[in-house]
N, C-alpha and C. Protein backbone atom coordinates (compact mmCIF):
# COMPACT_ATOMS: atom_id res chain seq x y z
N UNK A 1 75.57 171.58 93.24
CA UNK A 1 76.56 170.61 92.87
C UNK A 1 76.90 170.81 91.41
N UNK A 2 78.02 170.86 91.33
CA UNK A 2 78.39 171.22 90.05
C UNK A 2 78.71 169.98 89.03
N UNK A 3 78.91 170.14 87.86
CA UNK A 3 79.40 168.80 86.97
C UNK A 3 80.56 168.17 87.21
N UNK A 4 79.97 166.51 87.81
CA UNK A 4 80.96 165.83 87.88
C UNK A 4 81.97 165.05 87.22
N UNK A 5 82.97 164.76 86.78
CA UNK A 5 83.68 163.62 85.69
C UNK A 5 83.46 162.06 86.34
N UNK A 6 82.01 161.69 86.59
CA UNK A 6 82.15 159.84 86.82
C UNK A 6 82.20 158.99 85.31
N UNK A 7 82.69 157.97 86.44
CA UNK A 7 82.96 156.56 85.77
C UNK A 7 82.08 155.94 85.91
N UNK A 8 81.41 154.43 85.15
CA UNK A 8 80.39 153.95 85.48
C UNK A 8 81.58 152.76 86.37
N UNK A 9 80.48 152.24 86.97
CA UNK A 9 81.31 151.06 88.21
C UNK A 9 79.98 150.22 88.17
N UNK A 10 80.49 149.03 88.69
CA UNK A 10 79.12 147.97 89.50
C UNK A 10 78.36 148.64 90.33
N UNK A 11 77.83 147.98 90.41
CA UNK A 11 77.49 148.32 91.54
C UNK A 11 76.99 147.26 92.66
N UNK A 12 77.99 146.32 92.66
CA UNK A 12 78.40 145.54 93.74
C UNK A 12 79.70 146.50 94.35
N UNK A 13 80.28 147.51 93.19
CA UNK A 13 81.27 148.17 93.85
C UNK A 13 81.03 149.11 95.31
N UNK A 14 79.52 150.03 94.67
CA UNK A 14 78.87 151.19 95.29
C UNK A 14 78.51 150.05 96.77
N UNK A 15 77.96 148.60 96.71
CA UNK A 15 77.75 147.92 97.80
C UNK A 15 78.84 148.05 98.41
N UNK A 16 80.37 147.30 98.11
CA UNK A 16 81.70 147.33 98.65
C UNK A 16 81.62 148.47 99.78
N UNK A 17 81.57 149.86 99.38
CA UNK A 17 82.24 150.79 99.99
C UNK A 17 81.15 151.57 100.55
N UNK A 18 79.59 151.56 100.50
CA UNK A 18 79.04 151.97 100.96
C UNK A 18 77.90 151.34 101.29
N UNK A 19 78.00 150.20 101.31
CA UNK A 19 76.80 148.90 101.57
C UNK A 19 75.37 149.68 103.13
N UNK A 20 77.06 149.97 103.87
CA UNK A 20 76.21 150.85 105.27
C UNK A 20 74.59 151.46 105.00
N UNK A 21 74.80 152.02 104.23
CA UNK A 21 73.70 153.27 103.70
C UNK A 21 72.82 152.71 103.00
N UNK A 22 72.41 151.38 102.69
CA UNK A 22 71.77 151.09 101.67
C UNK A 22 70.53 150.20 102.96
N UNK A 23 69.54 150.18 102.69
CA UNK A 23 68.29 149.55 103.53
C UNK A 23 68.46 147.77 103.11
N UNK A 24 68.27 147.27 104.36
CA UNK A 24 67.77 145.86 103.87
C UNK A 24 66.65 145.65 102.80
N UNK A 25 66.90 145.16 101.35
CA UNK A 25 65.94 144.50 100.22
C UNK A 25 66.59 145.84 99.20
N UNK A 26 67.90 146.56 99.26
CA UNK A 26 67.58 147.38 98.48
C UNK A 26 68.79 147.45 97.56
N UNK A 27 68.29 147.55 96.48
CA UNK A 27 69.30 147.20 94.99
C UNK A 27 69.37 147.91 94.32
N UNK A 28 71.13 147.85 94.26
CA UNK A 28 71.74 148.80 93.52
C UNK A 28 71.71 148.88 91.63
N UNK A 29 71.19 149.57 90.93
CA UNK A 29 71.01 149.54 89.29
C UNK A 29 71.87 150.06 88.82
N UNK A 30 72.50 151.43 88.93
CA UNK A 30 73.54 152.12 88.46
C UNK A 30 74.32 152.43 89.55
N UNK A 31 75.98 152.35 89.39
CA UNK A 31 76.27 152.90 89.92
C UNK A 31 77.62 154.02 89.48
N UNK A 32 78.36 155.24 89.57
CA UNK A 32 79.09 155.98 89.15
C UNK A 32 80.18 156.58 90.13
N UNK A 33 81.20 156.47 90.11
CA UNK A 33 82.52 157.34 90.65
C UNK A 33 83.15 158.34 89.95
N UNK A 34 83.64 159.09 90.88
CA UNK A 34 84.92 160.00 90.18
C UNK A 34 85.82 159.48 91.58
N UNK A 35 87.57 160.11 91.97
CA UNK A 35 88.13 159.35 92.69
C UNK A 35 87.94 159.02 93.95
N UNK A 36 86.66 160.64 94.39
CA UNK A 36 86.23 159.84 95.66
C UNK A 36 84.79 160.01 96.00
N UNK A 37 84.23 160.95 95.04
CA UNK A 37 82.89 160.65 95.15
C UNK A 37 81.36 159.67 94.62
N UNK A 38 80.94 158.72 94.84
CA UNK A 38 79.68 158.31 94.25
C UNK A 38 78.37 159.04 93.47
N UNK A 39 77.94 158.55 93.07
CA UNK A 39 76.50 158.39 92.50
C UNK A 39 76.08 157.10 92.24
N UNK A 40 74.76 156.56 93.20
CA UNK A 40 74.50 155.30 93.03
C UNK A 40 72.65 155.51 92.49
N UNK A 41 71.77 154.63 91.73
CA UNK A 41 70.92 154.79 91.49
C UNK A 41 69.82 153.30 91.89
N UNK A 42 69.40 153.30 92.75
CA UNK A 42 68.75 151.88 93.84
C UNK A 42 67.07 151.90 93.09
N UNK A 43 66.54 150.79 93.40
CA UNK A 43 65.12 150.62 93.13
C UNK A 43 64.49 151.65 93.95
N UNK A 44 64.97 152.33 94.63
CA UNK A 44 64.04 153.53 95.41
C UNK A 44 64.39 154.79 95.42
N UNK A 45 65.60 155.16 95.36
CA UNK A 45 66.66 156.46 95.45
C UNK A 45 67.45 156.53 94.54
N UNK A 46 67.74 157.59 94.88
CA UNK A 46 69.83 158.06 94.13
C UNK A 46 70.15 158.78 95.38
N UNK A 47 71.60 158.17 95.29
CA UNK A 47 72.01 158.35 96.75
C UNK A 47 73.75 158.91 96.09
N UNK A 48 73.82 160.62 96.58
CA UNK A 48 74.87 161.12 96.56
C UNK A 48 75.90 161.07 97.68
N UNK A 49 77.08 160.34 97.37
CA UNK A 49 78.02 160.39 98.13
C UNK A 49 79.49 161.29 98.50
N UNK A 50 79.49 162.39 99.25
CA UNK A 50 80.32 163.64 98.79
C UNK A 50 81.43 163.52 99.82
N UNK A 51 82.84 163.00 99.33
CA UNK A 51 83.58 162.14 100.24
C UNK A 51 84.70 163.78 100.66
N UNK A 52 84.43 164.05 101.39
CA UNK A 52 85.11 165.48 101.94
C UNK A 52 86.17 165.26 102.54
N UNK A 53 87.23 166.35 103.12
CA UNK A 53 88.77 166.57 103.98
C UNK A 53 89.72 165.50 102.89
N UNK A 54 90.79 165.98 103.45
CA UNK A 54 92.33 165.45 103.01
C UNK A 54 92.36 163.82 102.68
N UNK A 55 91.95 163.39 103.97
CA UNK A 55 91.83 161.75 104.45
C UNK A 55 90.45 161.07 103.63
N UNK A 56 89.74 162.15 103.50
CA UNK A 56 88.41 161.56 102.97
C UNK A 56 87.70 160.66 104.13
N UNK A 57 88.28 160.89 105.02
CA UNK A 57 87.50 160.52 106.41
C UNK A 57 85.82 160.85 106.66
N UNK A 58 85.56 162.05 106.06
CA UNK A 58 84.51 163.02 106.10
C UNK A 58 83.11 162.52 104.91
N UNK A 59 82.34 161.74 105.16
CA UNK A 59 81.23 161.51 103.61
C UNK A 59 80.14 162.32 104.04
N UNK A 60 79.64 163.03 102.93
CA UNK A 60 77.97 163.36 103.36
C UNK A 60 77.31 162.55 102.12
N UNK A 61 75.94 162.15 102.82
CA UNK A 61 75.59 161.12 101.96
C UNK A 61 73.83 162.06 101.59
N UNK A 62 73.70 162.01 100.33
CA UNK A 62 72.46 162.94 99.87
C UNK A 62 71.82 161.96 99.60
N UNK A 63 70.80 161.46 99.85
CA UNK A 63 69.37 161.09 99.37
C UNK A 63 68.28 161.50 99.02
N UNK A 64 67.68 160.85 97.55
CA UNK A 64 67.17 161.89 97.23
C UNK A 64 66.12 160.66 96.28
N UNK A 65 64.73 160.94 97.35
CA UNK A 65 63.70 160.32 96.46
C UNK A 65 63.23 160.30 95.21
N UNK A 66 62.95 159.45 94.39
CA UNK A 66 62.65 159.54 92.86
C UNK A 66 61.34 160.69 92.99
N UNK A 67 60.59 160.56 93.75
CA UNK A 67 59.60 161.61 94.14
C UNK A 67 60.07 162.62 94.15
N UNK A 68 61.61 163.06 94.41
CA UNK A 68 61.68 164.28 94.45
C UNK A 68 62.63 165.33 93.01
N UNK A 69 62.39 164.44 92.69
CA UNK A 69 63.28 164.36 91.01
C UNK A 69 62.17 164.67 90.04
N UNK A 70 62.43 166.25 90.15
CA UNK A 70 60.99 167.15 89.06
C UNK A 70 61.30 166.83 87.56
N UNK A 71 62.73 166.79 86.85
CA UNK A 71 62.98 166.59 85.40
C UNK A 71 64.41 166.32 85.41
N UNK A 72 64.73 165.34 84.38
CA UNK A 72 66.06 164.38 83.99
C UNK A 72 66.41 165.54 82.75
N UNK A 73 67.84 164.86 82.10
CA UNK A 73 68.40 165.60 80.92
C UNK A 73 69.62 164.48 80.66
N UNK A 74 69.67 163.87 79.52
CA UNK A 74 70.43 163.07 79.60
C UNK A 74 71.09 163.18 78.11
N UNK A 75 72.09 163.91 77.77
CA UNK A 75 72.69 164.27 76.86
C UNK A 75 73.76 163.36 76.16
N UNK A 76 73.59 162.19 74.98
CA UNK A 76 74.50 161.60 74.62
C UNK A 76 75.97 162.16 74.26
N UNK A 77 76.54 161.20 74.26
CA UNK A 77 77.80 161.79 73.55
C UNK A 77 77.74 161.51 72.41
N UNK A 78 78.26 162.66 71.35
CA UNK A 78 78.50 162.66 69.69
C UNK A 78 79.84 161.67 69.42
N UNK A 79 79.85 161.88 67.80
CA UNK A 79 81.16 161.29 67.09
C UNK A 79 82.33 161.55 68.06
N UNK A 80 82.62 162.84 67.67
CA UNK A 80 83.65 163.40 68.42
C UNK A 80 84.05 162.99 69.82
N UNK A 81 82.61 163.52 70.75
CA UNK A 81 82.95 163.81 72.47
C UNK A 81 83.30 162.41 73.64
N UNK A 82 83.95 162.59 74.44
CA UNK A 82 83.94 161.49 75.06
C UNK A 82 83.42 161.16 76.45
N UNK A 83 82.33 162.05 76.27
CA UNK A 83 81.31 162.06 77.68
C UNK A 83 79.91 162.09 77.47
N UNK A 84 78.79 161.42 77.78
CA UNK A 84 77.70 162.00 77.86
C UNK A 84 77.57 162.95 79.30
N UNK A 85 76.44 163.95 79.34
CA UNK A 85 76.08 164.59 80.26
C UNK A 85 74.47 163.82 80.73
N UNK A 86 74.76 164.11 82.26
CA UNK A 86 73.08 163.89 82.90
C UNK A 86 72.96 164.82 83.78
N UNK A 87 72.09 165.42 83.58
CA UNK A 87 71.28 166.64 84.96
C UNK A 87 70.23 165.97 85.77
N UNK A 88 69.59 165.84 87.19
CA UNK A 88 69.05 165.30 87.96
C UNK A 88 68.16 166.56 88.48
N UNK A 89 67.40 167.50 88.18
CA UNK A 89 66.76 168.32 88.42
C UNK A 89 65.80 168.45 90.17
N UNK A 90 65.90 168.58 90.93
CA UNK A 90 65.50 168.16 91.95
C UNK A 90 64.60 169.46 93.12
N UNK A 91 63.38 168.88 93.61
CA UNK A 91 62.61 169.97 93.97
C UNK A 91 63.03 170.03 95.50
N UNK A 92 63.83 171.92 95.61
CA UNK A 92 63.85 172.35 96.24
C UNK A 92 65.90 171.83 96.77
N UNK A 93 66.09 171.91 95.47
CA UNK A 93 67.53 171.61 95.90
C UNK A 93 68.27 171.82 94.65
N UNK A 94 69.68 172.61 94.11
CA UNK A 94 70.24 172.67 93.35
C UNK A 94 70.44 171.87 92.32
N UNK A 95 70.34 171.66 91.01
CA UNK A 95 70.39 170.02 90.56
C UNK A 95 71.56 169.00 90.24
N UNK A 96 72.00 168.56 90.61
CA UNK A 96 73.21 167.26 90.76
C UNK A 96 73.33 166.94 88.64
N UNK A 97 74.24 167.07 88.56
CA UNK A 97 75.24 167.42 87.29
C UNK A 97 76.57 166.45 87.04
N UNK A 98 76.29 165.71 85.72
CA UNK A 98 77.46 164.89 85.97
C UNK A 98 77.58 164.07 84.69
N UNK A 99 79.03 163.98 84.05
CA UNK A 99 79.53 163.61 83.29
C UNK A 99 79.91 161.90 82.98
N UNK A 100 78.85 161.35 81.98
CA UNK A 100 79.44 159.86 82.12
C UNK A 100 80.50 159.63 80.72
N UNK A 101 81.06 158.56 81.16
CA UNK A 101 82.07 158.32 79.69
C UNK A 101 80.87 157.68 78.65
N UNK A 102 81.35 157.99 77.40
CA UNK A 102 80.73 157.59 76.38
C UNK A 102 79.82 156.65 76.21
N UNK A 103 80.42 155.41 76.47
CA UNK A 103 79.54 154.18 76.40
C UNK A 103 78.94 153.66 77.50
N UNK A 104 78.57 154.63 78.18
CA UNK A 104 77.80 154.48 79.33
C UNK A 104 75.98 154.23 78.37
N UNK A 105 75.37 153.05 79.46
CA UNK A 105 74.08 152.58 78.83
C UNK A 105 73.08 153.66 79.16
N UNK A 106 73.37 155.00 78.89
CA UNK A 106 72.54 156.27 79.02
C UNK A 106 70.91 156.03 78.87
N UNK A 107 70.27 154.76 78.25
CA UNK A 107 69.63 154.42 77.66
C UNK A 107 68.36 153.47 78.85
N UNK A 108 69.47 153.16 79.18
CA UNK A 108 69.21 152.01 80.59
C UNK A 108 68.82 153.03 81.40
N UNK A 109 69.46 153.75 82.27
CA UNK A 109 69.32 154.84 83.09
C UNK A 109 68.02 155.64 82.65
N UNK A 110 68.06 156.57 81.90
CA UNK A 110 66.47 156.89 81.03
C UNK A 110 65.44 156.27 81.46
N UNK A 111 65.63 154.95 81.06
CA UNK A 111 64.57 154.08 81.23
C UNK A 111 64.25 154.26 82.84
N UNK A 112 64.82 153.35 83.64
CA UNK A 112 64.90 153.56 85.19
C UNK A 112 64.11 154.72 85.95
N UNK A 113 65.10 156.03 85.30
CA UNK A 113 64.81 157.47 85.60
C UNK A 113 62.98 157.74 85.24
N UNK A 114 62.70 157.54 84.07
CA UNK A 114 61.60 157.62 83.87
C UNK A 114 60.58 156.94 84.84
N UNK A 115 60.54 155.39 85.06
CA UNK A 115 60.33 154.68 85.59
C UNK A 115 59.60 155.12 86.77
N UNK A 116 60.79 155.24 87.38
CA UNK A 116 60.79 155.55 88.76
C UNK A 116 60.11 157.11 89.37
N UNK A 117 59.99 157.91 87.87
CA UNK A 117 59.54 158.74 88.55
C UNK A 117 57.63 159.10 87.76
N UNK A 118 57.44 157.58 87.93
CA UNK A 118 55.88 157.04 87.25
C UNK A 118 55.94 158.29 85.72
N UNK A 119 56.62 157.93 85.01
CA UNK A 119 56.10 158.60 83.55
C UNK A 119 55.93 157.85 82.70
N UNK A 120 56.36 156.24 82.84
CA UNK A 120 55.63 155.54 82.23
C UNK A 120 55.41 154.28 83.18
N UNK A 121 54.51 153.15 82.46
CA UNK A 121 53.76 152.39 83.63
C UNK A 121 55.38 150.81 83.31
């Protein structure tokens, strides 16, 4: 998966349009778009949403345990730039790449990311 251009969104939004996919008790923390694909980040997962064909009729939906998330990279944005970068490093799968706008709480996410993948208590 190559680098994406998302937006940050609710993520009552990521519920809106993809509530389906989400388990009973399970809450959404981050969530990110570009015009038709997701990135959502839940108390248990990150769940890639890859909205395919013309109609966008077509979703494949990636899940992907914090367990399986070997190393993060979460690159602020400078003076200048108007994106931070995040890499999602993932064992035994290409790593998911993706562009947030600036004032995205990169900080928040970190935290979470870490979290979740027990590096700190």
């Amino acid at each position: 998966m190559g680098i994406l251009n998302q937006t940050q969104t609710t993520p009552q939004g990521f519920v809106d349009n993809h509530g389906h996919a989400l388990v009973e008790g399970e809450e959404v923390y981050f969530a990110f778009r570009t015009i038709r694909d997701w990135i959502a980040f839940t108390d248990w997962r990150m769940i890639y949403v890859d909205v395919q064909g013309i109609l966008g009729n077509k979703k494949e939906y990636l899940t992907v345990p914090y367990r399986s998330i070997t190393a993060f990279s979460i690159t602020s944005a400078g003076t200048i730039d108007i994106d931070a970068e995040i890499a999602v490093f993932l064992s035994g799968h290409p790593p998911i790449e993706f562009k947030v706008g600036k004032f995205t709480n990169t900080e928040a996410l970190q935290k979470l990311l870490a979290k979740r993948m027990n590096l700190v208590e």
